[in-house]
PDB file of N, CA and C in Angstrom:
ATOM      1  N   UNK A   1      -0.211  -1.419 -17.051  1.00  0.00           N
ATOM      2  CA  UNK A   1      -0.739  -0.576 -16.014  1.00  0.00           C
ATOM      3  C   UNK A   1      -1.366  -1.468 -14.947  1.00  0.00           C
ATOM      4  N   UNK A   2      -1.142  -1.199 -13.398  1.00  0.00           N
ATOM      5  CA  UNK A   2      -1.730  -1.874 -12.556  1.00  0.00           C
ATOM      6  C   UNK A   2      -2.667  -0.918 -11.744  1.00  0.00           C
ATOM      7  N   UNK A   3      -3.716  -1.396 -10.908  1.00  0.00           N
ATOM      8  CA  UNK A   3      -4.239  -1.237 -10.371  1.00  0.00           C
ATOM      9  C   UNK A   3      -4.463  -1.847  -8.750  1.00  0.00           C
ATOM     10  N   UNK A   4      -4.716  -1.091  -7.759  1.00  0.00           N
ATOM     11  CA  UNK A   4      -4.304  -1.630  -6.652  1.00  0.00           C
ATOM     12  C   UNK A   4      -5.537  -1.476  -5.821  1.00  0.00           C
ATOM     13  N   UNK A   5      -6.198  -2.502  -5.300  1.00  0.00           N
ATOM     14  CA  UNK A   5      -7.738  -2.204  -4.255  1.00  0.00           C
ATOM     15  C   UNK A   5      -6.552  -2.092  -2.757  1.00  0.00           C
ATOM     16  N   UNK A   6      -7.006  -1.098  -1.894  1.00  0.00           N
ATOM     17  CA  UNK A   6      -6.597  -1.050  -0.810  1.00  0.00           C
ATOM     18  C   UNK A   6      -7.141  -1.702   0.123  1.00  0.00           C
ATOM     19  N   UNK A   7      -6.920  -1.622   1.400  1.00  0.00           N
ATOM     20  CA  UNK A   7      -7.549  -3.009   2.514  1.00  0.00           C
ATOM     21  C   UNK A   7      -8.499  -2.022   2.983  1.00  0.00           C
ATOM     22  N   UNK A   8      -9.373  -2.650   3.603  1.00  0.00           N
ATOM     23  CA  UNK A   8     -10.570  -1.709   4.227  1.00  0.00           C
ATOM     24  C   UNK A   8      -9.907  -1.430   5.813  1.00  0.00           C
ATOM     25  N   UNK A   9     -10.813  -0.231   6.110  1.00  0.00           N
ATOM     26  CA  UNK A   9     -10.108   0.076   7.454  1.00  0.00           C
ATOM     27  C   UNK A   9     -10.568   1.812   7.674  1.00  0.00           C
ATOM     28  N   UNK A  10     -10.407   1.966   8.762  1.00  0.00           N
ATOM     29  CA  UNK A  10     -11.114   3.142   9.445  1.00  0.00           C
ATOM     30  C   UNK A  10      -9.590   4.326   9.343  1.00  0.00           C
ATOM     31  N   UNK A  11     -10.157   5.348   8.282  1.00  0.00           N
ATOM     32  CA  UNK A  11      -8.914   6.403   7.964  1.00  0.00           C
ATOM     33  C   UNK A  11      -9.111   7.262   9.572  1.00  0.00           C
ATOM     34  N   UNK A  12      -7.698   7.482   9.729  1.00  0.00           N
ATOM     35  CA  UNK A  12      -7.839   8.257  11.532  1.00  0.00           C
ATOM     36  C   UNK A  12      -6.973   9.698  11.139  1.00  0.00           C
ATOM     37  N   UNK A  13      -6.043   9.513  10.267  1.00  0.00           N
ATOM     38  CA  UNK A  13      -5.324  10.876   9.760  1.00  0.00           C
ATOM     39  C   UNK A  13      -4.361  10.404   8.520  1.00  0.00           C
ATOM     40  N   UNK A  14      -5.006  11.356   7.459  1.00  0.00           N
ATOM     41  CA  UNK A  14      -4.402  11.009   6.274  1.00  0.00           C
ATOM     42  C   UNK A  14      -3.010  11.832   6.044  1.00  0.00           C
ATOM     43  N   UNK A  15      -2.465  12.135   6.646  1.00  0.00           N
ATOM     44  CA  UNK A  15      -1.524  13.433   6.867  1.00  0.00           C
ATOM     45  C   UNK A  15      -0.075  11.897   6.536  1.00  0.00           C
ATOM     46  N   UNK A  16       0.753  11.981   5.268  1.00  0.00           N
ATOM     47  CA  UNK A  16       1.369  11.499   5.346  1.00  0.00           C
ATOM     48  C   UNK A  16       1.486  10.015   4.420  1.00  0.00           C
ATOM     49  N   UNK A  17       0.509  10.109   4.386  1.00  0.00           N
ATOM     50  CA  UNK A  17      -0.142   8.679   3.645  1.00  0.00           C
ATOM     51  C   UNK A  17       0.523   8.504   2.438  1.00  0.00           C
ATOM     52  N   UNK A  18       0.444   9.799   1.624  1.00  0.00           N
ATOM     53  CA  UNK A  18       0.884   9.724   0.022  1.00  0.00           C
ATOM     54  C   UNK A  18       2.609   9.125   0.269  1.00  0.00           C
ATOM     55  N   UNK A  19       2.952  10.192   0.914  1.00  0.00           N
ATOM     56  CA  UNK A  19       4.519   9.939   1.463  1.00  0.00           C
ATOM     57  C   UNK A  19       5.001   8.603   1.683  1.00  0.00           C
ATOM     58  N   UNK A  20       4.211   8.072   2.613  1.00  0.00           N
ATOM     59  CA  UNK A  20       4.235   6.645   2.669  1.00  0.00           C
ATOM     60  C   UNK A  20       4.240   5.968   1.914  1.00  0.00           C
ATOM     61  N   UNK A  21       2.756   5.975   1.545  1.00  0.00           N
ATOM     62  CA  UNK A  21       3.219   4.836  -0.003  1.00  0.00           C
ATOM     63  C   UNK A  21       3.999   4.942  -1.052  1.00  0.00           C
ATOM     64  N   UNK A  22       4.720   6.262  -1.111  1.00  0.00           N
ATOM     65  CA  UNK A  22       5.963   6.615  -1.920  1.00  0.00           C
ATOM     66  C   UNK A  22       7.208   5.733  -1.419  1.00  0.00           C
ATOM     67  N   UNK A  23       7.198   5.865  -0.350  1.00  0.00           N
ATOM     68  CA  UNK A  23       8.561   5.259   0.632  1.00  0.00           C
ATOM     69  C   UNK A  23       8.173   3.920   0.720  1.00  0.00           C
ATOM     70  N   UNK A  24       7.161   3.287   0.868  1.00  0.00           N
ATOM     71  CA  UNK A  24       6.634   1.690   0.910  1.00  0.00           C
ATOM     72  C   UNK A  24       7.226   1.299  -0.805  1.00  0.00           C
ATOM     73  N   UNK A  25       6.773   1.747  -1.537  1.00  0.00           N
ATOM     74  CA  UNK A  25       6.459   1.400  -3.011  1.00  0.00           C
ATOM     75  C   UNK A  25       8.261   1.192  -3.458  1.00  0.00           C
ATOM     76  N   UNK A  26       9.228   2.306  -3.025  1.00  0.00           N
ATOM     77  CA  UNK A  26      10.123   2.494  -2.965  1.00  0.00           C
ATOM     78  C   UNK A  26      11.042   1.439  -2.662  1.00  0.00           C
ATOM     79  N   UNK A  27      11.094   1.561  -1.490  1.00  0.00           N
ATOM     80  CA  UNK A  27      11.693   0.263  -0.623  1.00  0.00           C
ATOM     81  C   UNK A  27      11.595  -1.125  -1.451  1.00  0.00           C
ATOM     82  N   UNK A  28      10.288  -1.603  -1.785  1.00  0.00           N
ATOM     83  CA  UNK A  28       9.676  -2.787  -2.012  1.00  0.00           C
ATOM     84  C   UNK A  28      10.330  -3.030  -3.528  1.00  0.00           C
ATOM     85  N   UNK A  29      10.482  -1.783  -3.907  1.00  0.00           N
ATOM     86  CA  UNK A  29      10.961  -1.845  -5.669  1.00  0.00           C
ATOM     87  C   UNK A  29      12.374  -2.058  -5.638  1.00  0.00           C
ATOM     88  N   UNK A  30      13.325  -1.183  -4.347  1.00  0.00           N
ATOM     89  CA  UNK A  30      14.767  -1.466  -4.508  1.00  0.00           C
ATOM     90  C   UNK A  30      14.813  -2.740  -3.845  1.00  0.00           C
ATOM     91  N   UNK A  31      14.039  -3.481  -3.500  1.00  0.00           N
ATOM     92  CA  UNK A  31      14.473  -4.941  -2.483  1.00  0.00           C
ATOM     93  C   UNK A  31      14.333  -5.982  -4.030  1.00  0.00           C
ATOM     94  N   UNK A  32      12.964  -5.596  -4.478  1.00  0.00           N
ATOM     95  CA  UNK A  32      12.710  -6.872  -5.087  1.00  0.00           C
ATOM     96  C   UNK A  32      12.864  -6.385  -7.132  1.00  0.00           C
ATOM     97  N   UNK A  33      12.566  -5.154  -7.447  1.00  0.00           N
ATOM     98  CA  UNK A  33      12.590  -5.085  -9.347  1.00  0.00           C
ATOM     99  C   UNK A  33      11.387  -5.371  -9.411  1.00  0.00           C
ATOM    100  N   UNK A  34      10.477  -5.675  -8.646  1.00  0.00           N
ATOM    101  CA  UNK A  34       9.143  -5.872  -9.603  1.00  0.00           C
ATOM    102  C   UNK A  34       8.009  -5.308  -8.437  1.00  0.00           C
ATOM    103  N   UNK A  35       7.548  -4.711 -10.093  1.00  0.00           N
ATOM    104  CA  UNK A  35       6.698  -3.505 -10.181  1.00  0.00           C
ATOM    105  C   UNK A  35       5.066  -3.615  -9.337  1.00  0.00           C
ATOM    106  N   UNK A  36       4.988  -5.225  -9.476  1.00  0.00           N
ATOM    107  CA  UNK A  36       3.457  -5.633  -8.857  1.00  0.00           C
ATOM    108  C   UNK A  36       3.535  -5.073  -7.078  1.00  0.00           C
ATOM    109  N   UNK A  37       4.657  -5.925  -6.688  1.00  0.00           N
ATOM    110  CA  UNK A  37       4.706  -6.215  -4.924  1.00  0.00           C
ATOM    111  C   UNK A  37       5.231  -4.485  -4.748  1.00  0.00           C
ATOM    112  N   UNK A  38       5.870  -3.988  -5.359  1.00  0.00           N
ATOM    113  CA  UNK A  38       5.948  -2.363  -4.815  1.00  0.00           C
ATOM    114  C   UNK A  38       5.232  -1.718  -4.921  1.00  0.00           C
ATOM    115  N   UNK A  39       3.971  -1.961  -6.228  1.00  0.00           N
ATOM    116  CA  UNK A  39       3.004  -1.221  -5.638  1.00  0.00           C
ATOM    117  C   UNK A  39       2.097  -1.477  -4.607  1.00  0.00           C
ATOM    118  N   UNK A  40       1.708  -2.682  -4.355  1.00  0.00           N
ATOM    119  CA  UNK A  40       1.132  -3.780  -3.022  1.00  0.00           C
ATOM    120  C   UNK A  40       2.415  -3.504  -1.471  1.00  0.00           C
ATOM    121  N   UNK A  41       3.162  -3.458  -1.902  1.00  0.00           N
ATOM    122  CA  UNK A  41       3.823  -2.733  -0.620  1.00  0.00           C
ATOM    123  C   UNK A  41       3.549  -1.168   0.027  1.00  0.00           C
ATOM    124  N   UNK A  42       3.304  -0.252  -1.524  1.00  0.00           N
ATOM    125  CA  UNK A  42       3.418   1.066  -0.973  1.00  0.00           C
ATOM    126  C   UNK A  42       1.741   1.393  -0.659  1.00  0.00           C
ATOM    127  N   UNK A  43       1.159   0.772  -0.930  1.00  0.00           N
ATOM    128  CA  UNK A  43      -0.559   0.952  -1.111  1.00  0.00           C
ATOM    129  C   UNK A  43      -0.651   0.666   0.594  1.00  0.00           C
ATOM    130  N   UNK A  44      -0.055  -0.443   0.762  1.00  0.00           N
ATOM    131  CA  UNK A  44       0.059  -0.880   2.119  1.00  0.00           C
ATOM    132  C   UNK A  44       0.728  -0.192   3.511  1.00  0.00           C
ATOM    133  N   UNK A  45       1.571   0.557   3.157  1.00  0.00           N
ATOM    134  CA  UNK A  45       2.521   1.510   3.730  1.00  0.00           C
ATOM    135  C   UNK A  45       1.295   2.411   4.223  1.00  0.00           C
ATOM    136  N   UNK A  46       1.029   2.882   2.537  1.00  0.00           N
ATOM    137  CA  UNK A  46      -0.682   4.304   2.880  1.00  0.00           C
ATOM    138  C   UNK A  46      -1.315   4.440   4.023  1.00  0.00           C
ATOM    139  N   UNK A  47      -1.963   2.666   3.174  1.00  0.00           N
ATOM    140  CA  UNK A  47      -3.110   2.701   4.250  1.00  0.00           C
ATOM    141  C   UNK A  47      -2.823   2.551   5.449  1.00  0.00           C
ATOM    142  N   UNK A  48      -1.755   1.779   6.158  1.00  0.00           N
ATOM    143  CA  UNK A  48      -1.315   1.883   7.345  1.00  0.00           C
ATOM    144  C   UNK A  48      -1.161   3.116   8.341  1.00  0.00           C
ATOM    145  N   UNK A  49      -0.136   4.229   7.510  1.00  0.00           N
ATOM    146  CA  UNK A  49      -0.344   5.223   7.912  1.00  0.00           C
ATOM    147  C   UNK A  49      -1.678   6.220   7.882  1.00  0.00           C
ATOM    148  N   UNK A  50      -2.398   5.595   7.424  1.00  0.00           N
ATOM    149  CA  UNK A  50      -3.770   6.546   7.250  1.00  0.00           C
ATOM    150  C   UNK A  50      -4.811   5.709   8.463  1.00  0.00           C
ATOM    151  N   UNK A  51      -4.612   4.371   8.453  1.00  0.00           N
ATOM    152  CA  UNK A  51      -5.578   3.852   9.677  1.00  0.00           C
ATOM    153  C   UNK A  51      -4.824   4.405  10.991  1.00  0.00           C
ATOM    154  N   UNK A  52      -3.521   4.952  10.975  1.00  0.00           N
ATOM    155  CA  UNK A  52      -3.263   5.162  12.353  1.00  0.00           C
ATOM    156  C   UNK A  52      -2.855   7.118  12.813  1.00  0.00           C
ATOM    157  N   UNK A  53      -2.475   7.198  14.018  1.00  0.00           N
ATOM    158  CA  UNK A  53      -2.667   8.638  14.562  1.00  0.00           C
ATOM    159  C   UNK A  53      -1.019   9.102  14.047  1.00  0.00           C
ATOM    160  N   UNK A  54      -0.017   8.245  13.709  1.00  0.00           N
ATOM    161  CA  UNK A  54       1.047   8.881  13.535  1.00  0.00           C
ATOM    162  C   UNK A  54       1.388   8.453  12.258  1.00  0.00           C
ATOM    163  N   UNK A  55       2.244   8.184  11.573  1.00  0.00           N
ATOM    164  CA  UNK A  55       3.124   7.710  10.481  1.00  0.00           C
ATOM    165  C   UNK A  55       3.217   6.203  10.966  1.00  0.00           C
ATOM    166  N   UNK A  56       3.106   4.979   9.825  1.00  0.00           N
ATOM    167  CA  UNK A  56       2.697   3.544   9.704  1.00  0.00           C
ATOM    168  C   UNK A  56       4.451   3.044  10.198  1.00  0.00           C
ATOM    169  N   UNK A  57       3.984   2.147  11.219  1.00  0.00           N
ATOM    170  CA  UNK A  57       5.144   0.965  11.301  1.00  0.00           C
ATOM    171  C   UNK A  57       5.282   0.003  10.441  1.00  0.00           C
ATOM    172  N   UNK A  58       6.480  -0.587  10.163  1.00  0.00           N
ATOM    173  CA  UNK A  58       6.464  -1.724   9.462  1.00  0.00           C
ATOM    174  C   UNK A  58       5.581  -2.716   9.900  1.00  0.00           C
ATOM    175  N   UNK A  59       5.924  -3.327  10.773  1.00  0.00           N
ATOM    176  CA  UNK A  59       5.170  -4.404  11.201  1.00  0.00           C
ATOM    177  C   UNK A  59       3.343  -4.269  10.421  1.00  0.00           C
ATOM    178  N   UNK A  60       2.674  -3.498  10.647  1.00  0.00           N
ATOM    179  CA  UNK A  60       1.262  -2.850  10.161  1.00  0.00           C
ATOM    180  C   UNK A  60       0.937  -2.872   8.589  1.00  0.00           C
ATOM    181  N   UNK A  61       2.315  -2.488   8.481  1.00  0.00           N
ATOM    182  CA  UNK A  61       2.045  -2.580   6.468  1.00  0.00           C
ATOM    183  C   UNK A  61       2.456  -3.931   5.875  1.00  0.00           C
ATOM    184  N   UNK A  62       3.333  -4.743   6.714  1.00  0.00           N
ATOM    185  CA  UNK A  62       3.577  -6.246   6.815  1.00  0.00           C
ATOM    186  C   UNK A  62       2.130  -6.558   6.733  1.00  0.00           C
ATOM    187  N   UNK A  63       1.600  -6.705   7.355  1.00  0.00           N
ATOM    188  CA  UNK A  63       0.248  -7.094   7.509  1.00  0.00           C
ATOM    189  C   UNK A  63      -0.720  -6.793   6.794  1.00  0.00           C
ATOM    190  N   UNK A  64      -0.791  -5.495   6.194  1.00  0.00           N
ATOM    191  CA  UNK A  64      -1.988  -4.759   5.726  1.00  0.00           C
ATOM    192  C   UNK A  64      -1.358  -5.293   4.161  1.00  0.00           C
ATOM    193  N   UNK A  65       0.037  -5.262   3.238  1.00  0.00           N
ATOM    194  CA  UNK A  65       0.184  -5.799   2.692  1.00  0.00           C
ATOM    195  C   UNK A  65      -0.270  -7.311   1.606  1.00  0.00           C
ATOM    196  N   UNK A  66      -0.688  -8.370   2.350  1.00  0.00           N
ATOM    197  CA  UNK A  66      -1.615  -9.471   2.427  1.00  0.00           C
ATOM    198  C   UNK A  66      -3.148  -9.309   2.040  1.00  0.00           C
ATOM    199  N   UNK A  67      -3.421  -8.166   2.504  1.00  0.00           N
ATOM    200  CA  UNK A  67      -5.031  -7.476   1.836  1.00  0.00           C
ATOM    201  C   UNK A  67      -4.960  -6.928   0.900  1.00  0.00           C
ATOM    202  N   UNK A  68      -4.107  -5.884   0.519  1.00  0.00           N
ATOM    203  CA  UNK A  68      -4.097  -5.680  -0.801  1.00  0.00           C
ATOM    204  C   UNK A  68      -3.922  -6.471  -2.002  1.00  0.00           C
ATOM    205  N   UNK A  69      -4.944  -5.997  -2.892  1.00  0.00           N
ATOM    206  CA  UNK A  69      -5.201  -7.014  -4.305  1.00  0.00           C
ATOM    207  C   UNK A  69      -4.423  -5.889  -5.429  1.00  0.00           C
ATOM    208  N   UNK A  70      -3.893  -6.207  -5.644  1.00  0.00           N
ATOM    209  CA  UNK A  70      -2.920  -5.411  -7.469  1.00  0.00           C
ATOM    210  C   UNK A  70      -3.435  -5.950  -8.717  1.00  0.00           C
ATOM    211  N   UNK A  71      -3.683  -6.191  -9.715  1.00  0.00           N
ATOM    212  CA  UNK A  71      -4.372  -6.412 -10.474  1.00  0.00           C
ATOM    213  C   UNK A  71      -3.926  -5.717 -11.960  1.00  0.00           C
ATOM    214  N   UNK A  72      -3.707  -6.033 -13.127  1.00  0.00           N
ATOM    215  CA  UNK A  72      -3.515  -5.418 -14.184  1.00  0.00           C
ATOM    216  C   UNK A  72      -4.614  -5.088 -14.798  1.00  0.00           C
ATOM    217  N   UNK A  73      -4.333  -4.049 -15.433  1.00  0.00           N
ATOM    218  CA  UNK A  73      -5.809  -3.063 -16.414  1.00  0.00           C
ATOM    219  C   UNK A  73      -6.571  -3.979 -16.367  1.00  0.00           C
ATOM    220  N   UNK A  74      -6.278  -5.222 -17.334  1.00  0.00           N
ATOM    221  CA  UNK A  74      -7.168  -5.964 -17.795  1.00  0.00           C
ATOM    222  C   UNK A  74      -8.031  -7.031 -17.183  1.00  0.00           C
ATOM    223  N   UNK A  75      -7.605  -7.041 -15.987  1.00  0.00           N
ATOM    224  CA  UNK A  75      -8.084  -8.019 -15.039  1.00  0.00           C
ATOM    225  C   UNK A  75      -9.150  -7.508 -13.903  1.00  0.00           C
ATOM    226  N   UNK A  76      -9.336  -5.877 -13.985  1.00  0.00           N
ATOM    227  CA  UNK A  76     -10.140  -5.488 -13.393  1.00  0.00           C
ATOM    228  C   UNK A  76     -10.416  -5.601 -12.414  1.00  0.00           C
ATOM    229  N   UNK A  77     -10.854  -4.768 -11.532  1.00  0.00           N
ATOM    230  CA  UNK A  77     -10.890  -4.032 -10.352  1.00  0.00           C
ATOM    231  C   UNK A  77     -12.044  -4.410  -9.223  1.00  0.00           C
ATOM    232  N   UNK A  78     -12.040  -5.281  -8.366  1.00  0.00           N
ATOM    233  CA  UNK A  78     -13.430  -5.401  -7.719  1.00  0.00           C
ATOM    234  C   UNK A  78     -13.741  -3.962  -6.541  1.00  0.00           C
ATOM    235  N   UNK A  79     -15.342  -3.960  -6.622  1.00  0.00           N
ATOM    236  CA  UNK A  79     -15.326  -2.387  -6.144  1.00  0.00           C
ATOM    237  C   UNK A  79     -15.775  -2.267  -4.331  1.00  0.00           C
TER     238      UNK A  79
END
């Protein structure tokens, strides 16, 4: 089981977000098979679309990507 800290950042409209990181997580899983970077992709997708007024560009979750920390159960979660 993993766990994923998201990047900090000012939510502007969450409308879409889940979707996103469905479609981020997605993508990232059919490019690469592993389970860590798709969830660090789709977490990233989220929050992208949630810091902004429409649905997240790539370029943004490229970026926001790099902030996110993934982490297994056991390695625990900083808060």
């Amino acid at each position: 089981m993993f766990f994923a800290q998201a990047p900090k950042g000012k939510a502007v409209n969450t409308v879409g977000a889940g979707d996103s990181l469905l479609a981020g997580f997605l993508a990232a899983y059919v490019k690469s098979s592993d389970i860590r970077s798709a969830l660090q992709y789709g977490v990233a997708s989220g929050s992208a679309t949630a810091f902004a007024i429409d649905l997240c560009e790539k370029k943004h979750a490229d970026i926001l990507a790099e902030e996110v920390i993934v982490m297994k159960q056991n390695e625990g979660c900083e808060a």
